[in-house]
N, C-alpha and C. Protein backbone atom coordinates (compact mmCIF):
# COMPACT_ATOMS: atom_id res chain seq x y z
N UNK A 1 4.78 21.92 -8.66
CA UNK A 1 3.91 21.62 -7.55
C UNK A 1 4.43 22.36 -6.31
N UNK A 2 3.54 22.95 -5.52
CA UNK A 2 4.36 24.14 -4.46
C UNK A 2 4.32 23.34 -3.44
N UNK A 3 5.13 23.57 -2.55
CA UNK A 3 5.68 22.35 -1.37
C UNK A 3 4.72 22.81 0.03
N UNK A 4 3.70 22.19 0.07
CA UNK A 4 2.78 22.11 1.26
C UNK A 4 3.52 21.43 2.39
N UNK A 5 4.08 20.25 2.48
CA UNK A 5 4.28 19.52 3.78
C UNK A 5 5.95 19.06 3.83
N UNK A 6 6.30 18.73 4.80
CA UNK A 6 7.78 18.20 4.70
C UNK A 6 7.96 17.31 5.65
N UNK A 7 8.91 16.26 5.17
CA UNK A 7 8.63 14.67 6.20
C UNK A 7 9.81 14.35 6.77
N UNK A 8 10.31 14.65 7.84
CA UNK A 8 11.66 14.03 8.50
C UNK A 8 11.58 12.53 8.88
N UNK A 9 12.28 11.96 8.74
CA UNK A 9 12.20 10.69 9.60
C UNK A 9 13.43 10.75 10.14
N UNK A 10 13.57 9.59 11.20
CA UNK A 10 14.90 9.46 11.99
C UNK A 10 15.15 7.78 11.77
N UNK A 11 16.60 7.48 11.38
CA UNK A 11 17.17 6.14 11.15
C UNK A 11 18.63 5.92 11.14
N UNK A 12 18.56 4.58 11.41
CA UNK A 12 20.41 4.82 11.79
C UNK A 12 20.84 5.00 10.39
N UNK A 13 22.15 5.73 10.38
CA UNK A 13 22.71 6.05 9.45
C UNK A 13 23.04 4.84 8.46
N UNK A 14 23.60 3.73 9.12
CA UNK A 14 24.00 2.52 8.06
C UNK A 14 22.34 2.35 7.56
N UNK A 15 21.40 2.41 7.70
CA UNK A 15 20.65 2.47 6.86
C UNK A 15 20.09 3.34 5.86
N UNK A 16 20.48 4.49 6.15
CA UNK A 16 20.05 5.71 5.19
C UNK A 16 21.35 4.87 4.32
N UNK A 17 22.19 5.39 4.51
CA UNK A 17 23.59 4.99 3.67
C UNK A 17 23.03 3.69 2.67
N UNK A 18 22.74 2.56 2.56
CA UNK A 18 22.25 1.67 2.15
C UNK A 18 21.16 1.82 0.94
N UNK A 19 20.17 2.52 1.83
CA UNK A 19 19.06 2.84 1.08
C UNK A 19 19.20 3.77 -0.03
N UNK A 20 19.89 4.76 0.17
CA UNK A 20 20.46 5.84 -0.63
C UNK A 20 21.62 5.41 -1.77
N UNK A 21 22.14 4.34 -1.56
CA UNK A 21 22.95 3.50 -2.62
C UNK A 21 21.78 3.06 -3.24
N UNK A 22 20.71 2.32 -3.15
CA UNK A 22 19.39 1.31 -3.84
C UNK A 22 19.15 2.56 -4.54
N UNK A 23 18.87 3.53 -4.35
CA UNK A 23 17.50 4.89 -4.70
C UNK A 23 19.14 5.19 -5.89
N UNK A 24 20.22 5.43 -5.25
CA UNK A 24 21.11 6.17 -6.77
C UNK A 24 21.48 5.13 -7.93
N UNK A 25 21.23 4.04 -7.35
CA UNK A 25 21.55 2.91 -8.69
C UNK A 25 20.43 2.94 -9.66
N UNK A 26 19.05 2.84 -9.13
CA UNK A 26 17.99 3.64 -10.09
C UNK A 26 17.81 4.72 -9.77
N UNK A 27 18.52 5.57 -9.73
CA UNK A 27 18.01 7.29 -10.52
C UNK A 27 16.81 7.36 -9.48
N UNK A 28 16.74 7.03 -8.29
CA UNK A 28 15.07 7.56 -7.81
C UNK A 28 15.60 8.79 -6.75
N UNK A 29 15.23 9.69 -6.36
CA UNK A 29 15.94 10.79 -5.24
C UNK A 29 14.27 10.04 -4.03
N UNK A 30 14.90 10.43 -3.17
CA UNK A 30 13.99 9.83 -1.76
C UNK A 30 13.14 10.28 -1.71
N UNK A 31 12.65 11.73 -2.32
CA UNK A 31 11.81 12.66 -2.85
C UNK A 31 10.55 11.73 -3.38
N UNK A 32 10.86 11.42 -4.92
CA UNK A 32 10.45 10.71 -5.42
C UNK A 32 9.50 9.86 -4.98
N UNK A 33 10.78 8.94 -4.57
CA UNK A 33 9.96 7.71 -3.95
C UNK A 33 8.79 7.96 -2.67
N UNK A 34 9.15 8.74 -1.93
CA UNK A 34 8.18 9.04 -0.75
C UNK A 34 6.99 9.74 -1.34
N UNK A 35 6.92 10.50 -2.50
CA UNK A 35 6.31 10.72 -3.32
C UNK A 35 5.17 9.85 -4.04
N UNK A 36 5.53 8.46 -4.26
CA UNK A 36 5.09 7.59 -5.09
C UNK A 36 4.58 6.76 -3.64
N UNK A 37 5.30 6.46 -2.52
CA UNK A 37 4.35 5.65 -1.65
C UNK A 37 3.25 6.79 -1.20
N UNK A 38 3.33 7.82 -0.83
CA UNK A 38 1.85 8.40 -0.20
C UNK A 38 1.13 8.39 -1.42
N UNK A 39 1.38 8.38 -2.84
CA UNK A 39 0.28 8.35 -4.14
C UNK A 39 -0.45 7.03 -3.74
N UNK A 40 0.32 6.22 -4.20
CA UNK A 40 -0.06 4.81 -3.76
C UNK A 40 -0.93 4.93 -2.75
N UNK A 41 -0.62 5.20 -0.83
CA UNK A 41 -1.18 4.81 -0.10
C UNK A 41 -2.86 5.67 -0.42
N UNK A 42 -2.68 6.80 -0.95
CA UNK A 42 -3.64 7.66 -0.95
C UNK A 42 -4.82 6.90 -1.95
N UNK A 43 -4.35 6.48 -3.38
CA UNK A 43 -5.02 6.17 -4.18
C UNK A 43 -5.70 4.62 -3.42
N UNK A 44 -4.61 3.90 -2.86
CA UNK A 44 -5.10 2.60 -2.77
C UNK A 44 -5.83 2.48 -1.21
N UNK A 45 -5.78 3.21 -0.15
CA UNK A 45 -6.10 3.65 0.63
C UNK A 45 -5.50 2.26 1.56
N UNK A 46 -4.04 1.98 1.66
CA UNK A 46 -3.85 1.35 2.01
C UNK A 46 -2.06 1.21 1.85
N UNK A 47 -1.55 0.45 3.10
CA UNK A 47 -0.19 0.16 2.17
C UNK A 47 0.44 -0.74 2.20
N UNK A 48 1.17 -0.62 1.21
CA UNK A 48 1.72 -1.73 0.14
C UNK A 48 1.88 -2.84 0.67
N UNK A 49 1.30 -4.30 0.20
CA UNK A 49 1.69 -5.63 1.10
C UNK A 49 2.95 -5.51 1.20
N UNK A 50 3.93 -5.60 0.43
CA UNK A 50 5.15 -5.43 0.00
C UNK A 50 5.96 -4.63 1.63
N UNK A 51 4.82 -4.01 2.15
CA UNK A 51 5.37 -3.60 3.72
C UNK A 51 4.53 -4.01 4.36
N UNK A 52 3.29 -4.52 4.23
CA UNK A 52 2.57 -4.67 5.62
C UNK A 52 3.05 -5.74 6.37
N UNK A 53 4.06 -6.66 5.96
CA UNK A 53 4.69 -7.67 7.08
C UNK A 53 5.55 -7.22 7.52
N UNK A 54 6.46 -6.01 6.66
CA UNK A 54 7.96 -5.88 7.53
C UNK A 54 7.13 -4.86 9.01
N UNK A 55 6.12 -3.90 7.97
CA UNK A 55 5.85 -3.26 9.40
C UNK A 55 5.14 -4.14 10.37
N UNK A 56 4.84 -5.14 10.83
CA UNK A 56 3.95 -5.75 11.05
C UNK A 56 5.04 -6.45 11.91
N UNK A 57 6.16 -7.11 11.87
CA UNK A 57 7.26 -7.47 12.32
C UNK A 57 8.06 -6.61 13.07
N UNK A 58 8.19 -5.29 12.32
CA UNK A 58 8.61 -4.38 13.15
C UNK A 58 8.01 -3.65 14.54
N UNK A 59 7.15 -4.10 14.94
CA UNK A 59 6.29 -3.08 15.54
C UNK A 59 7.31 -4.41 16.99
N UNK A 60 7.55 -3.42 17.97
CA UNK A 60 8.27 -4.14 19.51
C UNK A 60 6.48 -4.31 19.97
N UNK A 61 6.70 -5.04 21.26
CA UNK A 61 5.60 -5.19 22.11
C UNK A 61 4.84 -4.03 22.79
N UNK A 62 5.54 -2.78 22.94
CA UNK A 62 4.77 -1.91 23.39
C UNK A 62 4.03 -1.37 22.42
N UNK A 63 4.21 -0.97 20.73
CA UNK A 63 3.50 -0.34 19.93
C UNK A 63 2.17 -1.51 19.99
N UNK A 64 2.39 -2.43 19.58
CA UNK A 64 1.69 -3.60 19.42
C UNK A 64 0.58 -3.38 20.73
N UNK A 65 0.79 -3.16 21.73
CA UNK A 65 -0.11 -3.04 23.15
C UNK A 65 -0.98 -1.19 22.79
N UNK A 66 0.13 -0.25 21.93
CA UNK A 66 -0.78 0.69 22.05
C UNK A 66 -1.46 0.65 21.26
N UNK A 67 -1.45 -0.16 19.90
CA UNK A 67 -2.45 -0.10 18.84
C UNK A 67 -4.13 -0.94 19.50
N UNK A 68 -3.47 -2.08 20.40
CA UNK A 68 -4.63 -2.62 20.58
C UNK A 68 -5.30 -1.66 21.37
N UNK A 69 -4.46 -0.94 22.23
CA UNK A 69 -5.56 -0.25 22.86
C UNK A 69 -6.26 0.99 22.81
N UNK A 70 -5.31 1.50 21.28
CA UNK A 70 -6.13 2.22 20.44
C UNK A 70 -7.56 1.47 20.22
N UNK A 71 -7.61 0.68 19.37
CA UNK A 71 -8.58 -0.40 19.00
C UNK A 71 -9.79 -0.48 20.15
N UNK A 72 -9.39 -0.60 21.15
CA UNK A 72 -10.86 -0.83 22.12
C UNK A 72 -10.67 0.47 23.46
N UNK A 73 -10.43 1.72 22.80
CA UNK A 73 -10.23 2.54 23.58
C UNK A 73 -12.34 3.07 23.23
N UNK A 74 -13.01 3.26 24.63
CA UNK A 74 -13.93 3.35 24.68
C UNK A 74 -14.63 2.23 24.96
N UNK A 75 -14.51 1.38 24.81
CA UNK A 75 -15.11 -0.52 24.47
C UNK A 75 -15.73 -1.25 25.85
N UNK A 76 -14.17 -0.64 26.98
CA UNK A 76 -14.71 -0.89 28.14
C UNK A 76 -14.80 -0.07 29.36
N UNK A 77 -15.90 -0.03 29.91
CA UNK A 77 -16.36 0.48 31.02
C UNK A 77 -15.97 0.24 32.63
N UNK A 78 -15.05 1.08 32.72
CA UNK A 78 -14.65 1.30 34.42
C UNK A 78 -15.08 1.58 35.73
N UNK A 79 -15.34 1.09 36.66
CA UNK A 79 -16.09 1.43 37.50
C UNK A 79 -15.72 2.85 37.87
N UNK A 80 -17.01 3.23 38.77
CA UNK A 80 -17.34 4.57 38.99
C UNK A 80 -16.49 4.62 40.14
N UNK A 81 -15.07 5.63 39.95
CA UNK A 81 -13.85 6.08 40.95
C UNK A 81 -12.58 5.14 40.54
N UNK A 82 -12.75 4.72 39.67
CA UNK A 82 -11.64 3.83 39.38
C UNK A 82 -10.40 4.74 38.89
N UNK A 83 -9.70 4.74 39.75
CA UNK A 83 -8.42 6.15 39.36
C UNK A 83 -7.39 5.02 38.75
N UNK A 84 -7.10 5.78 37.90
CA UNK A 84 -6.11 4.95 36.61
C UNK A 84 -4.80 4.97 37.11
N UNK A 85 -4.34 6.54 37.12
CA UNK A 85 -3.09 6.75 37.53
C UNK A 85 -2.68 6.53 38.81
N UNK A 86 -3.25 5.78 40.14
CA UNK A 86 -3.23 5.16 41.28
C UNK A 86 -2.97 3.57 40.50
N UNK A 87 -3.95 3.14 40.13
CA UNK A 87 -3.52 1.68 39.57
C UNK A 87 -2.12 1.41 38.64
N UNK A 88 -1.86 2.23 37.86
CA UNK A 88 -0.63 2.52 37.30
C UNK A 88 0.75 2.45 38.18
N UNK A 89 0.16 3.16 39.21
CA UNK A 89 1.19 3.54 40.55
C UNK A 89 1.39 2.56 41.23
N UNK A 90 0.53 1.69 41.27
CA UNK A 90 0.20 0.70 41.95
C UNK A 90 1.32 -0.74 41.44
N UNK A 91 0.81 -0.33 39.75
CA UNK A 91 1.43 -1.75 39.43
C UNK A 91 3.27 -1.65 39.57
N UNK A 92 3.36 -0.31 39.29
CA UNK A 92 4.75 -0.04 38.91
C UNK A 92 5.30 -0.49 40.73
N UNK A 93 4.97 -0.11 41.47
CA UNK A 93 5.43 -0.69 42.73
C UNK A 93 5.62 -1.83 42.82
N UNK A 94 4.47 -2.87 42.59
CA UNK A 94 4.88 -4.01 42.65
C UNK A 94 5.80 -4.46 41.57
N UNK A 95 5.68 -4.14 40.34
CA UNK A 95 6.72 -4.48 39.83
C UNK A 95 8.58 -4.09 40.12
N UNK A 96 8.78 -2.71 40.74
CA UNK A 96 9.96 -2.41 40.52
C UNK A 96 10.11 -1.77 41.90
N UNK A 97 9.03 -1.96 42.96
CA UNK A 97 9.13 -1.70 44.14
C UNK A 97 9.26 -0.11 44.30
N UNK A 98 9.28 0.65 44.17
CA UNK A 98 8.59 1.99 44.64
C UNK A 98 7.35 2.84 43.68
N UNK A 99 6.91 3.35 44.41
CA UNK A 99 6.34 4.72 44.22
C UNK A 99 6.36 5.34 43.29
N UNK A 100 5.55 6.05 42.01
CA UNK A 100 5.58 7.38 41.35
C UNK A 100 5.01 8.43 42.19
């Protein structure tokens, strides 16, 4: 199979280390396995319950705020001159007291 794409991820090392002990006790190379979840996600068009809570847990409060606002990006309507990056500017002042 000729190698179209290539996938870096970034993680702390005590976890590669870990994971990479699990993957050599069964014979799987990371290859493999990353291999077998995009089959999966592709075929099942979805992924695996088996992660949708850890990711689901994992996500901090800001991803969690950008997905929603992925989700209703378009949805709502701003008034006409409503400058974003002034209100932005705005809040960050009051919150942390100066200026962008």
């Amino acid at each position: 199979m000729p190698i179209e794409a290539t996938i870096n991820a970034r993680m702390p090392d005590s976890l590669k280390r870990g994971g990479t002990r699990v993957l050599a006790r069964n014979r799987v190379s990371p290859t493999q396995l990353i291999r077998s979840l995009y089959s999966y996600m592709d075929r099942e068009d979805r992924i695996p319950e088996c992660l949708e809570q850890e990711m689901a847990q994992s996500q901090d409060k800001y991803e969690r705020r950008r997905a929603l606002a992925r989700n209703v990006a378009g949805v709502v309507s701003l008034p006409e001159g409503f400058d974003a990056k002034k209100a932005r500017s705005e809040r960050i002042e009051e919150k942390y007291g100066y200026l962008l």
